[in-house]
C-alpha atoms as a PDB file:
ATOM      1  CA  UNK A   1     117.031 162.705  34.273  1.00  0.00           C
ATOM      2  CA  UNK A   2     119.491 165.278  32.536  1.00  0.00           C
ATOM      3  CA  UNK A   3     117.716 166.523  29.408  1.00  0.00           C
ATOM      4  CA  UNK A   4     119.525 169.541  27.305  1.00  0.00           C
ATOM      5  CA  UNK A   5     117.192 171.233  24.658  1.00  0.00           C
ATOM      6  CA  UNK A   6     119.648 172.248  22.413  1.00  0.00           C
ATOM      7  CA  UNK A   7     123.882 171.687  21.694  1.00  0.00           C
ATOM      8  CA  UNK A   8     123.883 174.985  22.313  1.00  0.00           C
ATOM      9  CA  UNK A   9     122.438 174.818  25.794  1.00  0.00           C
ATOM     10  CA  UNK A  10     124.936 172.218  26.591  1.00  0.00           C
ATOM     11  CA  UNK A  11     127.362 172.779  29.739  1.00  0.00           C
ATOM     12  CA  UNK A  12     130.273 170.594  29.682  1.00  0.00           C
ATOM     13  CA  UNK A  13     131.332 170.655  33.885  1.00  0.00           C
ATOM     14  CA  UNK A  14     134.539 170.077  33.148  1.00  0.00           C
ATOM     15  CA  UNK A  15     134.439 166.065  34.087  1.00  0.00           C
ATOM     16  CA  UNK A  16     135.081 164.360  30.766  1.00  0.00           C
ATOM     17  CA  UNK A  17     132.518 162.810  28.579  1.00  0.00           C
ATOM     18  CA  UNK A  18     131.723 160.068  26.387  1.00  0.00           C
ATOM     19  CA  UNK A  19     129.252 160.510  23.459  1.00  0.00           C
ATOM     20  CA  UNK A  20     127.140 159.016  20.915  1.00  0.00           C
ATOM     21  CA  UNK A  21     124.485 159.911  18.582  1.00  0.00           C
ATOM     22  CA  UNK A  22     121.604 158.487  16.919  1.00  0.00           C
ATOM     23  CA  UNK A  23     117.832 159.027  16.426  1.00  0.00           C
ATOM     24  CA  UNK A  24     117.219 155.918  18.406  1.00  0.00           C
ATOM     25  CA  UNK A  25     113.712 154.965  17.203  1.00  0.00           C
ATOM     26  CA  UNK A  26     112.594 151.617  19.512  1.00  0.00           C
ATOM     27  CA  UNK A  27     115.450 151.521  21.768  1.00  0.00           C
ATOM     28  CA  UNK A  28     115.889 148.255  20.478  1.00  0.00           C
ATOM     29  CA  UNK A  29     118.590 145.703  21.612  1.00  0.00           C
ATOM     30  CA  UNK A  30     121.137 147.223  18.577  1.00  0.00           C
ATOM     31  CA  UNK A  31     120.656 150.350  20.647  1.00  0.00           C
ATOM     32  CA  UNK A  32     121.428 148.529  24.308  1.00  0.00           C
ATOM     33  CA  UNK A  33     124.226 146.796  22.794  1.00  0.00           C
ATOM     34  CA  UNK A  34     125.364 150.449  22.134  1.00  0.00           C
ATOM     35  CA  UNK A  35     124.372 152.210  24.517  1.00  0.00           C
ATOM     36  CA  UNK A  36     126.120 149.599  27.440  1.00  0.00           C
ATOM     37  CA  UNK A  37     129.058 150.288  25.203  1.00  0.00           C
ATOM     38  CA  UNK A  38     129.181 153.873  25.644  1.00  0.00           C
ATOM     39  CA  UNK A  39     128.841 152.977  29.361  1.00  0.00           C
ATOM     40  CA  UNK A  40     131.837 150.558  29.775  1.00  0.00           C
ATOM     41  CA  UNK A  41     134.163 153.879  28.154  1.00  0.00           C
ATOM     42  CA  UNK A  42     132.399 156.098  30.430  1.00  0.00           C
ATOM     43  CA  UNK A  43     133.535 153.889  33.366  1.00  0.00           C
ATOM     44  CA  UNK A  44     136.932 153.403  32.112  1.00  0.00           C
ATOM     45  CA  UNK A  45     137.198 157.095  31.661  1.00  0.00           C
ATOM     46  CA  UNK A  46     135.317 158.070  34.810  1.00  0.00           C
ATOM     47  CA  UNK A  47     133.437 160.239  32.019  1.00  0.00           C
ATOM     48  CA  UNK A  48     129.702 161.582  31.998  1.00  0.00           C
ATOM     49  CA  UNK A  49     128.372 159.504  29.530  1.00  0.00           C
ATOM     50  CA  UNK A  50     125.574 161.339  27.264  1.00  0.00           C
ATOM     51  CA  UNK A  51     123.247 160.779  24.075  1.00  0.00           C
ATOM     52  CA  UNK A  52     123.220 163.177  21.170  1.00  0.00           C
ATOM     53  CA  UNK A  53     119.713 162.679  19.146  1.00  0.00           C
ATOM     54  CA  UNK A  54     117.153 164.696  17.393  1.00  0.00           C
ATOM     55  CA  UNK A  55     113.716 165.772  17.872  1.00  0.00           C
ATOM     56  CA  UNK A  56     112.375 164.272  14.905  1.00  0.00           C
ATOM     57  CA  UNK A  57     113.691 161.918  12.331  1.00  0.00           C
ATOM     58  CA  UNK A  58     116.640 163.269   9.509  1.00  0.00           C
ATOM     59  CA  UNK A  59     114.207 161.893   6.639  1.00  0.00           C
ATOM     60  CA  UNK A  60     111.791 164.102   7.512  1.00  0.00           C
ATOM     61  CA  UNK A  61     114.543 167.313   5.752  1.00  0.00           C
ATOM     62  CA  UNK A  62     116.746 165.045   4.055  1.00  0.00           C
ATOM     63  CA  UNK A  63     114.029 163.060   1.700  1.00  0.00           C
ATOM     64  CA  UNK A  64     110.450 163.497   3.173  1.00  0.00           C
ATOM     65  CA  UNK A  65     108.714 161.322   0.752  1.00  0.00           C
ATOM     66  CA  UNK A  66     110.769 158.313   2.099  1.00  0.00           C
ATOM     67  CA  UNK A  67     109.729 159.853   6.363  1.00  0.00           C
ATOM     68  CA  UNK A  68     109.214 156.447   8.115  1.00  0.00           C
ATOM     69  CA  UNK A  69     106.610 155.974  11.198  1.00  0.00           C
ATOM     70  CA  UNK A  70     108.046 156.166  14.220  1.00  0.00           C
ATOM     71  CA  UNK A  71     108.135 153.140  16.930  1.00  0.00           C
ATOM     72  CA  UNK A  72     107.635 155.344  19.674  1.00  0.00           C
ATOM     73  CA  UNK A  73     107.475 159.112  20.803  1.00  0.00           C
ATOM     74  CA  UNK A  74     110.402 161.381  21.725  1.00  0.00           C
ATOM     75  CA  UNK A  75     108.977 161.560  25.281  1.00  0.00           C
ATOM     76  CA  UNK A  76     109.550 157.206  25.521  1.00  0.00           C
ATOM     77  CA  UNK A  77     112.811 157.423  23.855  1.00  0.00           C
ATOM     78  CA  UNK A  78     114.211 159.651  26.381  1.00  0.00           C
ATOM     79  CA  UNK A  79     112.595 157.647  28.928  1.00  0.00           C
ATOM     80  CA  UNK A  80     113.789 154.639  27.882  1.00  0.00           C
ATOM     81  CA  UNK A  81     117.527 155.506  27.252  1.00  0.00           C
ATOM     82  CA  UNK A  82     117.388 157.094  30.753  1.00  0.00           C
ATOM     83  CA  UNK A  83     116.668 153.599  32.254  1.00  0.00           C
ATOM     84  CA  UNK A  84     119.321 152.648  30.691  1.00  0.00           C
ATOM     85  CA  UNK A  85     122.063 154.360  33.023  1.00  0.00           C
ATOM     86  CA  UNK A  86     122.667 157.175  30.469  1.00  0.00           C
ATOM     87  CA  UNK A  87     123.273 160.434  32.319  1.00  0.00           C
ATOM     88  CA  UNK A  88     122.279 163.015  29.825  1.00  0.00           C
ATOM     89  CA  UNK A  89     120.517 163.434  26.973  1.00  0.00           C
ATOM     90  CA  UNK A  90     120.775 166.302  24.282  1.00  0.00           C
ATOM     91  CA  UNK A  91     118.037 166.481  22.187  1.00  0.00           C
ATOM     92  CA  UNK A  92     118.734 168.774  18.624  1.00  0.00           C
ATOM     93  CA  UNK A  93     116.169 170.011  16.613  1.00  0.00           C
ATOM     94  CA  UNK A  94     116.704 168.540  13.061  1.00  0.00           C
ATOM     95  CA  UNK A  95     116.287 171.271  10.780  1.00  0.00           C
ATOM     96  CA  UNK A  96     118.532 172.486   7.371  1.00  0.00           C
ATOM     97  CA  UNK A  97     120.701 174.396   8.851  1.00  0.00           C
ATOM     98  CA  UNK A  98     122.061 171.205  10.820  1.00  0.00           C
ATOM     99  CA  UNK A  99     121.343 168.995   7.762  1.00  0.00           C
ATOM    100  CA  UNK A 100     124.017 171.403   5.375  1.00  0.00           C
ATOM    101  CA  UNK A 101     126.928 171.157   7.940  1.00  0.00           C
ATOM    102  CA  UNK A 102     129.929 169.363   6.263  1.00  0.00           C
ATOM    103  CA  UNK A 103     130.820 166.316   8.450  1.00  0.00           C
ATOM    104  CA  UNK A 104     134.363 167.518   9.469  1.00  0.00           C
ATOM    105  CA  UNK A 105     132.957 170.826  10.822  1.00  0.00           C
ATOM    106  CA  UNK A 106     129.966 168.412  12.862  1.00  0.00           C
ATOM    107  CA  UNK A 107     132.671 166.493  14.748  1.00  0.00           C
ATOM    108  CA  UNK A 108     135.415 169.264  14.926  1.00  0.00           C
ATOM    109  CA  UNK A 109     133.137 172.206  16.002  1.00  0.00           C
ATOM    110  CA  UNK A 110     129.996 170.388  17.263  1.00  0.00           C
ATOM    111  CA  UNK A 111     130.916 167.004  18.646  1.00  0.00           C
ATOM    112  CA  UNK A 112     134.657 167.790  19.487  1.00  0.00           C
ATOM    113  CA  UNK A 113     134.864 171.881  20.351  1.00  0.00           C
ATOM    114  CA  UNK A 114     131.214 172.813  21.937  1.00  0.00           C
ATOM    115  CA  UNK A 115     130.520 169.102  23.536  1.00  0.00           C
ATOM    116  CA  UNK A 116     134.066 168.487  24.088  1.00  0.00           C
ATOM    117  CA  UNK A 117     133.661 165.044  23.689  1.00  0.00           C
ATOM    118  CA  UNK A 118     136.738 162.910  24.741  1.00  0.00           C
ATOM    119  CA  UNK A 119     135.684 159.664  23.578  1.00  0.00           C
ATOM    120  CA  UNK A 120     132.809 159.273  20.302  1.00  0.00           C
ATOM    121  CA  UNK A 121     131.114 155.585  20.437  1.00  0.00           C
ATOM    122  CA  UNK A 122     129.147 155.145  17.068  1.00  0.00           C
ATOM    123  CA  UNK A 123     127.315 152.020  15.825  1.00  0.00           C
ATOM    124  CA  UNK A 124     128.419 150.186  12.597  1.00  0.00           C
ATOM    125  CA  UNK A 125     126.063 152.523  10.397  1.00  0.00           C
ATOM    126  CA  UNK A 126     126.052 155.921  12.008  1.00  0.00           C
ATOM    127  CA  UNK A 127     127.048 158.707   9.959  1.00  0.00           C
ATOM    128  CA  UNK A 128     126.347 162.257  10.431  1.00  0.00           C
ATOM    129  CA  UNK A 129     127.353 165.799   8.457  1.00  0.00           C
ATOM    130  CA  UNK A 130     126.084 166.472   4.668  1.00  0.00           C
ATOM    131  CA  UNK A 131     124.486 164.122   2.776  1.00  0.00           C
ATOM    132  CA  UNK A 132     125.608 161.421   5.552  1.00  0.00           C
ATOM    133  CA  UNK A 133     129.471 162.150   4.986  1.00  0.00           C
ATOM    134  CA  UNK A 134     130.343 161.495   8.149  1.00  0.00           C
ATOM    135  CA  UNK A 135     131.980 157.734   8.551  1.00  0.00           C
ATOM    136  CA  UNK A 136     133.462 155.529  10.454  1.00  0.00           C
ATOM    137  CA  UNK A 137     136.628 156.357   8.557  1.00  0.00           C
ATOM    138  CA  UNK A 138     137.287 160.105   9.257  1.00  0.00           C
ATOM    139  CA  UNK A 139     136.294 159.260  13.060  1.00  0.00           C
ATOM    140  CA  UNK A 140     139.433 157.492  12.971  1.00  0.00           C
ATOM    141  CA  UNK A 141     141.373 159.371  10.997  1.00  0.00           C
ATOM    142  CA  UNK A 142     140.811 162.289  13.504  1.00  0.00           C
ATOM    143  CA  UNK A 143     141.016 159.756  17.025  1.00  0.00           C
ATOM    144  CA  UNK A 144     144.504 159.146  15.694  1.00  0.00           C
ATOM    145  CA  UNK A 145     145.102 162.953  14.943  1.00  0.00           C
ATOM    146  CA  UNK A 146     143.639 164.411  17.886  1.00  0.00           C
ATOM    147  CA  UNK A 147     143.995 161.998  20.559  1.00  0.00           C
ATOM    148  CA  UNK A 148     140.303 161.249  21.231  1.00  0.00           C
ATOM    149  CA  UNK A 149     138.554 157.417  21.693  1.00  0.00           C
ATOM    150  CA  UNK A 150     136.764 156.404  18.643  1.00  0.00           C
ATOM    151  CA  UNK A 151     134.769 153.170  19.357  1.00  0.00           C
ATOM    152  CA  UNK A 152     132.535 151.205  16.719  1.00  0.00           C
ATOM    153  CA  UNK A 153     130.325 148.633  18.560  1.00  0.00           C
ATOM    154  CA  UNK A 154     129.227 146.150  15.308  1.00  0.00           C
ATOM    155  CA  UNK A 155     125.410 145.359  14.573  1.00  0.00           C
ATOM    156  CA  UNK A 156     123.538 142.559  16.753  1.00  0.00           C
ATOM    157  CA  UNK A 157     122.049 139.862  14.747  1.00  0.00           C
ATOM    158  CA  UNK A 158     119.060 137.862  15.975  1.00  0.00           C
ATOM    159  CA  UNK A 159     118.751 134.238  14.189  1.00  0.00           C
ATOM    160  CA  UNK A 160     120.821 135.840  11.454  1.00  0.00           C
ATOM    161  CA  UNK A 161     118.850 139.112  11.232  1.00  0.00           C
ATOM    162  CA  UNK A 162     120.435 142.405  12.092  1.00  0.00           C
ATOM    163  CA  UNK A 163     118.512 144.085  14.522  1.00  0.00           C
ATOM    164  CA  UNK A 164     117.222 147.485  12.946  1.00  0.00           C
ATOM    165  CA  UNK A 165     114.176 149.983  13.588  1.00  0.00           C
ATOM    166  CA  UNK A 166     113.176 149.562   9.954  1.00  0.00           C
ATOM    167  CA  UNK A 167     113.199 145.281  10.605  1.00  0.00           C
ATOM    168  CA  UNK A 168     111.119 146.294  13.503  1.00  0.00           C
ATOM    169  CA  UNK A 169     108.343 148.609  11.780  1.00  0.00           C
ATOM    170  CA  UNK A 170     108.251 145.721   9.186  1.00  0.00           C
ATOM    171  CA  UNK A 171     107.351 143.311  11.897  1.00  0.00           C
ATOM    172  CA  UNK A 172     104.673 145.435  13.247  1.00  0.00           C
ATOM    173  CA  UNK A 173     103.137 146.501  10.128  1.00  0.00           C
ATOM    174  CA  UNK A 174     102.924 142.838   9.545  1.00  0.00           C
ATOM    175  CA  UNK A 175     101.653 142.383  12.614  1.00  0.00           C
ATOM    176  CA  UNK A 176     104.499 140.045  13.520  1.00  0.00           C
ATOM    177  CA  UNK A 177     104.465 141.370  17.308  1.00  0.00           C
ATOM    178  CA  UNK A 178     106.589 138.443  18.884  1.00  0.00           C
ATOM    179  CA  UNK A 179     109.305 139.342  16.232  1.00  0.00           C
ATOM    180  CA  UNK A 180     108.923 142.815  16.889  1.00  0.00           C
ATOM    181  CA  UNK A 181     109.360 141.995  20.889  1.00  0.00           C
ATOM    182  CA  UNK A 182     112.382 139.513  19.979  1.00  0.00           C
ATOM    183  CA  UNK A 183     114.027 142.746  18.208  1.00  0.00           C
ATOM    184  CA  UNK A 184     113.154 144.922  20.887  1.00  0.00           C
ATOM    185  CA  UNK A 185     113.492 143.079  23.841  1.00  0.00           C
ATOM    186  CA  UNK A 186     110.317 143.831  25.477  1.00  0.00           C
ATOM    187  CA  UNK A 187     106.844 143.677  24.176  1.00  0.00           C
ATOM    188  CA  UNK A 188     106.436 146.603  21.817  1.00  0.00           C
ATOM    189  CA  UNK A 189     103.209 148.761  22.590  1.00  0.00           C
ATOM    190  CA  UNK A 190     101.796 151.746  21.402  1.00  0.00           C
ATOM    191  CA  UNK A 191     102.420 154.153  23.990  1.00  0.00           C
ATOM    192  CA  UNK A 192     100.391 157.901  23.565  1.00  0.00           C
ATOM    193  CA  UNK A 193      97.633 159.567  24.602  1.00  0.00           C
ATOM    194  CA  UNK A 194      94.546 159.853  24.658  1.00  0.00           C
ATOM    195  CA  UNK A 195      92.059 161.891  22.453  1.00  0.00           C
ATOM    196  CA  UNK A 196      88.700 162.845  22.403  1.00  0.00           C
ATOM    197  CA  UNK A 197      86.826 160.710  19.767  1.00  0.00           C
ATOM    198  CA  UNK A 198      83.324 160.422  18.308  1.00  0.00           C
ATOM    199  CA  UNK A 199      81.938 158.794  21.186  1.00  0.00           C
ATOM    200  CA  UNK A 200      79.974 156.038  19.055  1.00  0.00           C
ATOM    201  CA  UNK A 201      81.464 153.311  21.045  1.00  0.00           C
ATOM    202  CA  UNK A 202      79.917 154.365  24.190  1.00  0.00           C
ATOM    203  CA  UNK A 203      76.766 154.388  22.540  1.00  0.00           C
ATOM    204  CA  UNK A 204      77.003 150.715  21.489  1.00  0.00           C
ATOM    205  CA  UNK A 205      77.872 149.645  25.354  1.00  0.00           C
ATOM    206  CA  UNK A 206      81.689 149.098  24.070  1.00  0.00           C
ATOM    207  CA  UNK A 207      83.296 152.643  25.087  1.00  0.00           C
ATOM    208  CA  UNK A 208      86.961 153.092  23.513  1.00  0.00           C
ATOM    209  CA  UNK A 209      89.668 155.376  24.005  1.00  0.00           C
ATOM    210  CA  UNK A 210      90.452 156.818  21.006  1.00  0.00           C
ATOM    211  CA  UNK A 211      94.727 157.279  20.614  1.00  0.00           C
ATOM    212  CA  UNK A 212      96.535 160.047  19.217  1.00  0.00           C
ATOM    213  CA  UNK A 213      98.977 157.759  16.539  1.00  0.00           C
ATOM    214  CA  UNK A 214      99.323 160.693  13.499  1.00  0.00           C
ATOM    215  CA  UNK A 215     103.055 159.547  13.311  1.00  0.00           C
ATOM    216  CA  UNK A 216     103.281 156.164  15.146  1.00  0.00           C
ATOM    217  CA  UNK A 217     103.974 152.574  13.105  1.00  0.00           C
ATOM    218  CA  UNK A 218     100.511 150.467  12.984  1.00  0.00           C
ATOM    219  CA  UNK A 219      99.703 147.033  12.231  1.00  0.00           C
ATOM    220  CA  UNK A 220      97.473 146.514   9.101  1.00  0.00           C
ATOM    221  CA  UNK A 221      94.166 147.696   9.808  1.00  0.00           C
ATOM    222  CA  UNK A 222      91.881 145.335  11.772  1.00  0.00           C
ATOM    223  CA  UNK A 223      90.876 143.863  15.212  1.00  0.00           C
ATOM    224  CA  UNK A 224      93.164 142.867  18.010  1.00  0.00           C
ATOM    225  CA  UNK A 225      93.367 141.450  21.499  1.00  0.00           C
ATOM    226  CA  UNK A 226      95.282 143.434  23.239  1.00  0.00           C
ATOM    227  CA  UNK A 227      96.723 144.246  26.940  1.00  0.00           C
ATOM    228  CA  UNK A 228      96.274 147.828  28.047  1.00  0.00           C
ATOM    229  CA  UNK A 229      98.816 149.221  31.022  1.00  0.00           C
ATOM    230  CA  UNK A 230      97.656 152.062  32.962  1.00  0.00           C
ATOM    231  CA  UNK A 231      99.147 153.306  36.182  1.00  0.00           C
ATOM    232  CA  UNK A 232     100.137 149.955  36.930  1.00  0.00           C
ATOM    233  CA  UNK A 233      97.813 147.864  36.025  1.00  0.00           C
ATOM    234  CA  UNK A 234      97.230 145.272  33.442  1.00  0.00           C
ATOM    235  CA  UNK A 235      93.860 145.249  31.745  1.00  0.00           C
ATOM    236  CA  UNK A 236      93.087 142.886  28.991  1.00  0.00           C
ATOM    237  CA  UNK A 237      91.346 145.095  26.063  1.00  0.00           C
ATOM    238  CA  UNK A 238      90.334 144.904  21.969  1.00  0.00           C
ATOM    239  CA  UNK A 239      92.002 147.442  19.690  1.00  0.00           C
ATOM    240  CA  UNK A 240      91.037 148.653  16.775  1.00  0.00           C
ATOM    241  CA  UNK A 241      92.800 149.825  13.429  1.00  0.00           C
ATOM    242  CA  UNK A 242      91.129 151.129  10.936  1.00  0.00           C
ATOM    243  CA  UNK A 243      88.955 153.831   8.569  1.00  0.00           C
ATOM    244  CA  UNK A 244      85.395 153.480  10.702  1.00  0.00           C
ATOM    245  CA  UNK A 245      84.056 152.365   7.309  1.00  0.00           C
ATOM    246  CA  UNK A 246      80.504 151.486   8.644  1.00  0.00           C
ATOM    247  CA  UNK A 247      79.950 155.034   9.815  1.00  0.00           C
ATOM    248  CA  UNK A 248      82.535 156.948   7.932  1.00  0.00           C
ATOM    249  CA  UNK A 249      83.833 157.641   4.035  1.00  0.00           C
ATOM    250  CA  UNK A 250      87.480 158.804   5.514  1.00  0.00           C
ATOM    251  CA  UNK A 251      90.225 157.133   4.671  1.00  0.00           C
ATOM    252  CA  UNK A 252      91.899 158.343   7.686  1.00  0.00           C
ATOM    253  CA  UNK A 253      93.303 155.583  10.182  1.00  0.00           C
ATOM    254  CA  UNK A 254      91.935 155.581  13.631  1.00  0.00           C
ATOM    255  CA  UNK A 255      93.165 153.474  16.382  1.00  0.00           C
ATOM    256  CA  UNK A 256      90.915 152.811  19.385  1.00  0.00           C
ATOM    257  CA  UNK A 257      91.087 150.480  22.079  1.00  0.00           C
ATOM    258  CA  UNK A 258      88.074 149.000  24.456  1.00  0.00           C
ATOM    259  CA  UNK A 259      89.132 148.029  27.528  1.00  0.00           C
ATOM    260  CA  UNK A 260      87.825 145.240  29.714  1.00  0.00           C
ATOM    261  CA  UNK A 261      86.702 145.434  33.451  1.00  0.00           C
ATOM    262  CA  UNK A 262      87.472 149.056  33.341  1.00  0.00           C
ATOM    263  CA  UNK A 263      85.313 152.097  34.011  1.00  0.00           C
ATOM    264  CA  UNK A 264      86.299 155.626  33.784  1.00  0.00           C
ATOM    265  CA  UNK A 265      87.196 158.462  31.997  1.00  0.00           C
ATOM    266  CA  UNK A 266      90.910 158.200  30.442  1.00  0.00           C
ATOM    267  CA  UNK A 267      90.883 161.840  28.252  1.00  0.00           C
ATOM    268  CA  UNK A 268      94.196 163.099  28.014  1.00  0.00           C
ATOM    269  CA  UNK A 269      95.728 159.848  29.654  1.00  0.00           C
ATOM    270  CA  UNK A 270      99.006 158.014  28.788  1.00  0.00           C
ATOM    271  CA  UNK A 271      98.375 154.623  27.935  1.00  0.00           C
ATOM    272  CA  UNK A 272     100.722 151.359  26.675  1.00  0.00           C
ATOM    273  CA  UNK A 273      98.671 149.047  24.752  1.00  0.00           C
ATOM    274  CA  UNK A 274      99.885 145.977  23.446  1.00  0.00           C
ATOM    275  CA  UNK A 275      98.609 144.365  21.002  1.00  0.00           C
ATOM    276  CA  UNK A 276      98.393 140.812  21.042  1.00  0.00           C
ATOM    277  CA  UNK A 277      97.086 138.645  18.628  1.00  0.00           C
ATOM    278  CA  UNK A 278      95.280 139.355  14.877  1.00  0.00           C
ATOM    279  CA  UNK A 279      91.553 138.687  15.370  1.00  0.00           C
ATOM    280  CA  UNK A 280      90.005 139.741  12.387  1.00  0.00           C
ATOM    281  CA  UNK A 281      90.495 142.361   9.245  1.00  0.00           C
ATOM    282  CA  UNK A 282      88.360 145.412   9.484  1.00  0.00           C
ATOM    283  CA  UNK A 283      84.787 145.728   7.735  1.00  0.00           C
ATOM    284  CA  UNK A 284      81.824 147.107   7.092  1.00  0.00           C
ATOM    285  CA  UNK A 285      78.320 146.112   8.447  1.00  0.00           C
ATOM    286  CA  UNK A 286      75.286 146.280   7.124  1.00  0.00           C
ATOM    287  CA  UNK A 287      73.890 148.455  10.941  1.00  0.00           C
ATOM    288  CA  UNK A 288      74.973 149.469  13.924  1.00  0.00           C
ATOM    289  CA  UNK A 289      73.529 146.479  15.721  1.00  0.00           C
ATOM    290  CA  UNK A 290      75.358 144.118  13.683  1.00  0.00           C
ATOM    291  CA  UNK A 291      78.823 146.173  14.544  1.00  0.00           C
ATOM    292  CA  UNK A 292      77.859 145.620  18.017  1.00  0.00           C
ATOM    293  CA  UNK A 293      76.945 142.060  18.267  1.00  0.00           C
ATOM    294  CA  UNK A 294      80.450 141.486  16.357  1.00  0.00           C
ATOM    295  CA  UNK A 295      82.353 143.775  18.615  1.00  0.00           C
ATOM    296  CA  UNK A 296      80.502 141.600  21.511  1.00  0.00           C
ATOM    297  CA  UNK A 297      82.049 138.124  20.170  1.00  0.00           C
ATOM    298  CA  UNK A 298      85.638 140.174  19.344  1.00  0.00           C
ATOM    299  CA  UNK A 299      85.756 140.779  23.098  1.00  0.00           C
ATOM    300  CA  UNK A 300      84.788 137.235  24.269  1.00  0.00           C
ATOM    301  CA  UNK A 301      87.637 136.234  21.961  1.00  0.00           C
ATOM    302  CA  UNK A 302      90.316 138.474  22.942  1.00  0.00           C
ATOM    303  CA  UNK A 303      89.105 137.600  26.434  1.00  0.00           C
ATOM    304  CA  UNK A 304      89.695 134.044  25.694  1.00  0.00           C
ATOM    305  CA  UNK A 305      92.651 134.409  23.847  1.00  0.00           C
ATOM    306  CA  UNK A 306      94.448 136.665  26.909  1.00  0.00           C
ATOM    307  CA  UNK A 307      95.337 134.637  29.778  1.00  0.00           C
ATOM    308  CA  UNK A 308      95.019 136.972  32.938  1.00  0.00           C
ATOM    309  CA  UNK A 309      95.542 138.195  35.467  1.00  0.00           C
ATOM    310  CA  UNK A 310      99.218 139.430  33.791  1.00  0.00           C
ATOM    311  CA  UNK A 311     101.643 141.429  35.408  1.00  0.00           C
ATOM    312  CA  UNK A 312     102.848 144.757  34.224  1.00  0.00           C
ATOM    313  CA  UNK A 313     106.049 144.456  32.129  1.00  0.00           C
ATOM    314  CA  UNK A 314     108.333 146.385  34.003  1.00  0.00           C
ATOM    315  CA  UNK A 315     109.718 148.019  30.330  1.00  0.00           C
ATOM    316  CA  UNK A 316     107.667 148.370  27.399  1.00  0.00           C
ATOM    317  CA  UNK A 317     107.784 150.463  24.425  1.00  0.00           C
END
């Protein structure tokens, strides 16, 4: 695994290279599509074939108010484009320097003179430079000028439905998962880690591990039977979404997730939890030993609801 911090930290080698770039939220099957693409004109080229993205998403400079979730972290969408076959991976902090470079001087003095790229493979709505400048159009305009390969791979459609990150976060906020996994092409999961929490859980003989999601996409708030994957294993488990309003006045969202059959302590762990099925919306109770005889039957139901033993999906994100 070949990741650059930096263009400027980029060494070319001298064998040639095929490029694209993209933010690559979900790694979804628009992004294979691509990404196999930029592999076939690798091959044909006998090139290194490498991924230009950001550490966090354009919106974030360009119009902040308008900042979607993220799918996933940087961490699984390096990991995930890796398993992919792609040799290297630049990752460029997104900042407004980068955001105020014209598009001609991005692929002339960026893409072209300090990656050398020999052949750019873009999807049908990449753009890059200035206010999104950069099109389809001038790539072509300067392949024919300069001798370079521009390729455009075109959108994927799914039953009639381009396959997008945003159609994706829709799906999961909607708690649409088996959409979201059609779009993806593996089950999508919350993948993070694993923060120290209030501990009330425990206390009620249902302890959780509480996830670290500040920027992640999340269903609507609620109950869920869920599969958890640690090191391996499958465990079936009950997450939770929500603002803790039996104990709690906050309306800050907390994700949690009990896990079945399982004892131990999982601070600071990586975990993939899928979520399943919709169980029930969140509420509040009238005691703690009413929220604990309903988290009781929410765990016999998610337990009935999960067929197991499951194997581990080889890839999910």
């Amino acid at each position: 695994m070949n990741v650059v911090n930096g263009i400027a930290n980029f060494t070319h080698g001298g064998q040639p290279l095929a490029l694209t770039l993209g933010f690559f939220d979900g790694v979804h099957r628009g992004h294979q599509q691509l990404l196999a693409r930029l592999l076939e004109v690798a091959r044909d080229m006998h090139a290194r074939a490498a991924v230009l993205t950001f550490d966090s998403h354009p919106f974030r400079i360009v119009c902040p108010d308008r900042l979607p979730p993220m799918i996933m972290t940087l961490t699984r969408r390096i990991e995930l484009i890796h398993e992919l076959g792609i040799d290297t991976v630049i990752v460029q902090p997104f900042d407004e320097a980068l955001c105020a470079v014209p598009a001609r001087v991005f692929l002339h003095d960026i893409l072209r003179k300090k990656l050398r790229a020999d052949a750019i493979v873009f999807g049908y709505d990449t753009h890059f430079g200035r206010n999104r400048e950069g099109d389809h159009e001038l790539l072509r305009a300067s392949a024919a000028q300069e001798g370079y390969r521009f390729v455009e791979v075109p959108p994927m459609t799914i039953n009639g439905e381009v396959v997008s990150s945003t159609a994706i976060r829709r799906a999961i906020q909607q708690g649409e998962f088996a959409r979201a996994a059609l779009l993806l092409g593996r089950p999508w999961t919350i993948w993070t880690h694993v923060v120290e929490g209030c501990g009330v859980g425990r206390t009620m003989g249902f302890p959780t591990a509480n996830l670290d999601v500040g920027y992640l996409v999340l269903p609507k708030s609620g109950i869920y039977a869920s599969y958890v994957h640690l090191h391996g294993a499958t465990y079936r488990g009950v997450m939770y979404v929500g603002t803790r309003p039996t104990f709690s006045t906050s309306q800050r969202v907390a994700c949690e997730v009990y896990i079945m059959d399982f004892s131990g302590d999982l601070y600071d762990e990586w975990l993939h939890v899928e979520p399943v099925q919709f169980i029930r919306g969140d509420q509040m109770f009238p005691s703690t030993e009413a929220l604990r005889e309903q988290i009781a039957r929410d765990v016999a139901q998610a337990a009935a609801l999960l067929p197991f033993p499951r194997e581990a999906h080889a890839r999910h994100g």
